[in-house]
C-alpha atoms as a PDB file:
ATOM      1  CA  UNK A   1      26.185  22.396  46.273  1.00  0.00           C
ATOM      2  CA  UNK A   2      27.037  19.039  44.286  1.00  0.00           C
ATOM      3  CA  UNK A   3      26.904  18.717  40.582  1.00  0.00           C
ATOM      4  CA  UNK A   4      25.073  15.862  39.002  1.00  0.00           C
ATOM      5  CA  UNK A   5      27.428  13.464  37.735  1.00  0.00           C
ATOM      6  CA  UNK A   6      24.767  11.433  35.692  1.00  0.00           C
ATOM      7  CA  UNK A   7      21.290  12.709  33.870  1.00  0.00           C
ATOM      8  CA  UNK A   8      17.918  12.046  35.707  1.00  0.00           C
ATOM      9  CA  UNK A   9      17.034   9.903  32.958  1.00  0.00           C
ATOM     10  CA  UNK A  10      20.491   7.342  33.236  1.00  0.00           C
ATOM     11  CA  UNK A  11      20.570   7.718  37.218  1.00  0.00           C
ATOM     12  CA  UNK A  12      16.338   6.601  36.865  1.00  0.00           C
ATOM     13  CA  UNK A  13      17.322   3.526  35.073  1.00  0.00           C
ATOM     14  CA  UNK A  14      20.565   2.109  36.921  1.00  0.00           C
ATOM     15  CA  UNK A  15      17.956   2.686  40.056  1.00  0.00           C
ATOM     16  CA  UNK A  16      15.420   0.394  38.598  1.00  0.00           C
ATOM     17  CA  UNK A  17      17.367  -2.034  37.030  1.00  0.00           C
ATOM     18  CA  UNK A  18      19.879  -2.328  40.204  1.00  0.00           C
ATOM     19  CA  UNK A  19      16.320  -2.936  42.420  1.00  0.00           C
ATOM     20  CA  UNK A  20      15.810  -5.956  40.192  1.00  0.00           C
ATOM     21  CA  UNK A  21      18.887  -6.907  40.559  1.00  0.00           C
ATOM     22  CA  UNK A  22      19.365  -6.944  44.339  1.00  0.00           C
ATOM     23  CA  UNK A  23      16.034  -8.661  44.562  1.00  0.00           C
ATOM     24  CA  UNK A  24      17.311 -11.489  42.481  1.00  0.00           C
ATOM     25  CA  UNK A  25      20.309 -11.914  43.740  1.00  0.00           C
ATOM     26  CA  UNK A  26      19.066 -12.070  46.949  1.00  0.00           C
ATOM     27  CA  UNK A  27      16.652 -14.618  46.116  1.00  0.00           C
ATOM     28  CA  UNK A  28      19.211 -16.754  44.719  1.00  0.00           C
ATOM     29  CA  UNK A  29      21.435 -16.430  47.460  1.00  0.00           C
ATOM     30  CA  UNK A  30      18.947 -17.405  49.624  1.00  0.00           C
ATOM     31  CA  UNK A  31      18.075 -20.407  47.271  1.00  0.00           C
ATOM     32  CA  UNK A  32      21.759 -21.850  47.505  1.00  0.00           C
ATOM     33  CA  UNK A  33      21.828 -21.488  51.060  1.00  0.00           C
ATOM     34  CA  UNK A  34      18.487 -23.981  51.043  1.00  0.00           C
ATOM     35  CA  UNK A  35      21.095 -26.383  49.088  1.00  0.00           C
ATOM     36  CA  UNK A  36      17.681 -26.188  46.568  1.00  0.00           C
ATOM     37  CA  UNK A  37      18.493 -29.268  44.187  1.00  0.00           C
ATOM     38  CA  UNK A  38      17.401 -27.805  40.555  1.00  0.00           C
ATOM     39  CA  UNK A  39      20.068 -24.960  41.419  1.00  0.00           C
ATOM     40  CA  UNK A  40      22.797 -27.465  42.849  1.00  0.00           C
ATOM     41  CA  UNK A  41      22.336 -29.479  39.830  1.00  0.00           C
ATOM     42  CA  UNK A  42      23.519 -32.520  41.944  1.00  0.00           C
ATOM     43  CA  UNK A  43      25.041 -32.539  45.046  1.00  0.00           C
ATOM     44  CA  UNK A  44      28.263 -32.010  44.147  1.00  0.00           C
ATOM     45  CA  UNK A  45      28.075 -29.121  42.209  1.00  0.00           C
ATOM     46  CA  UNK A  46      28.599 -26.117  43.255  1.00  0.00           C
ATOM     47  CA  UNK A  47      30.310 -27.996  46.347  1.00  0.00           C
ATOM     48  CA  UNK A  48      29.338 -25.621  48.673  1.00  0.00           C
ATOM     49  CA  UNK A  49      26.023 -23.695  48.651  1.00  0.00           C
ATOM     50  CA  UNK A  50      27.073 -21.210  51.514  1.00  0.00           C
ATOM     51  CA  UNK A  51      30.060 -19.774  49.540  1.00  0.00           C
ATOM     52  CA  UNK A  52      28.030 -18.989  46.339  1.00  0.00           C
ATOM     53  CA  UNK A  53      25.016 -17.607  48.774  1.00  0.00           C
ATOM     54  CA  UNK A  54      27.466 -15.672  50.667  1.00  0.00           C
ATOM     55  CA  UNK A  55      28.755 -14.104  46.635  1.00  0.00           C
ATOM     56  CA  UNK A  56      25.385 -13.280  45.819  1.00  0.00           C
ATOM     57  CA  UNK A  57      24.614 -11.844  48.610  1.00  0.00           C
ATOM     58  CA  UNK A  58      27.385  -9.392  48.084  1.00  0.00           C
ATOM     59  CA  UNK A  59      26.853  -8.915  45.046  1.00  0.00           C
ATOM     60  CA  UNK A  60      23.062  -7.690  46.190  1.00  0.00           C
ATOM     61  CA  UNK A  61      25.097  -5.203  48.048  1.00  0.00           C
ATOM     62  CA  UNK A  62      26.347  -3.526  45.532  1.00  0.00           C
ATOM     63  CA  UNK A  63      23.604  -3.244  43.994  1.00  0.00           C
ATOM     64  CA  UNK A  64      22.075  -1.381  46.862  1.00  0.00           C
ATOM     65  CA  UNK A  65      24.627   0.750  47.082  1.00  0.00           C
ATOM     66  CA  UNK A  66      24.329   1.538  43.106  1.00  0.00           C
ATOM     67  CA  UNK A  67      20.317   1.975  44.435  1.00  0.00           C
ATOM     68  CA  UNK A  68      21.693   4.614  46.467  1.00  0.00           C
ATOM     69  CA  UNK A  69      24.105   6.141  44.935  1.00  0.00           C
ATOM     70  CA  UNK A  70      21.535   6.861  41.669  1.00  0.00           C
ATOM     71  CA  UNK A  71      18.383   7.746  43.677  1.00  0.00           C
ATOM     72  CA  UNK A  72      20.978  10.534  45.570  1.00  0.00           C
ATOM     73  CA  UNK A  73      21.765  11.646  41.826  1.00  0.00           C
ATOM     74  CA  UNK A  74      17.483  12.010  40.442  1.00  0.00           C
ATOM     75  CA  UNK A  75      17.663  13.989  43.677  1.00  0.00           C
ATOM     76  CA  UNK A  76      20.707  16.125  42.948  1.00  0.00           C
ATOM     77  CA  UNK A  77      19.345  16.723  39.690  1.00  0.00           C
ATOM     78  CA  UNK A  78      16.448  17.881  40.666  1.00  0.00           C
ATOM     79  CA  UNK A  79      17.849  20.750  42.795  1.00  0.00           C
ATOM     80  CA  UNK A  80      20.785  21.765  40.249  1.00  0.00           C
ATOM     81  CA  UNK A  81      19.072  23.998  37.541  1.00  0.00           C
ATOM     82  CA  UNK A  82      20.832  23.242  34.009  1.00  0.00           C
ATOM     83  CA  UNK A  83      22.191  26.610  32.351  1.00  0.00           C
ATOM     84  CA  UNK A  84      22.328  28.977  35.731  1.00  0.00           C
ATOM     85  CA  UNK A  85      25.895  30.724  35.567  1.00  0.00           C
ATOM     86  CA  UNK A  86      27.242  30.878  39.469  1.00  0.00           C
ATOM     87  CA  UNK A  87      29.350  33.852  39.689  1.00  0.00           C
END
């Protein structure tokens, strides 16, 4: 059986904050793939709106996978009783 690695409380809060964050990095990713204007500033800066929606897109990624990784731990921590000694 794993050991938690972070509290329920910590692992709870990277979940919810990394949620926002995919969902708004997504959404700007998708924005600079539209080439919107008020994020290009002008249309030659950033030069090219695919590159910086392809970054944020990763970067969504990762935030998933931090989504993951800290809704596995609440989980963990649920089963793993604080205080037990395993002989």
């Amino acid at each position: 059986m794993s050991r938690p690695v972070v509290g329920t409380g910590l692992a709870s809060c990277c979940a919810v904050l990394s949620v926002f964050g995919a969902c708004i990095l997504g959404t700007l990713g998708f924005f600079f793939e539209a080439n919107v204007e008020v994020l290009m500033g002008n249309k030659e800066s950033p030069r090219d709106g695919h590159a910086v929606a392809l970054n944020c897109w990763f970067a969504s990624l990762v935030y998933i996978a931090f989504v993951v990784f800290c809704t596995c731990q609440v989980g963990v921590n649920r089963r793993y009783a604080r205080g037990s000694v395993r002989l």
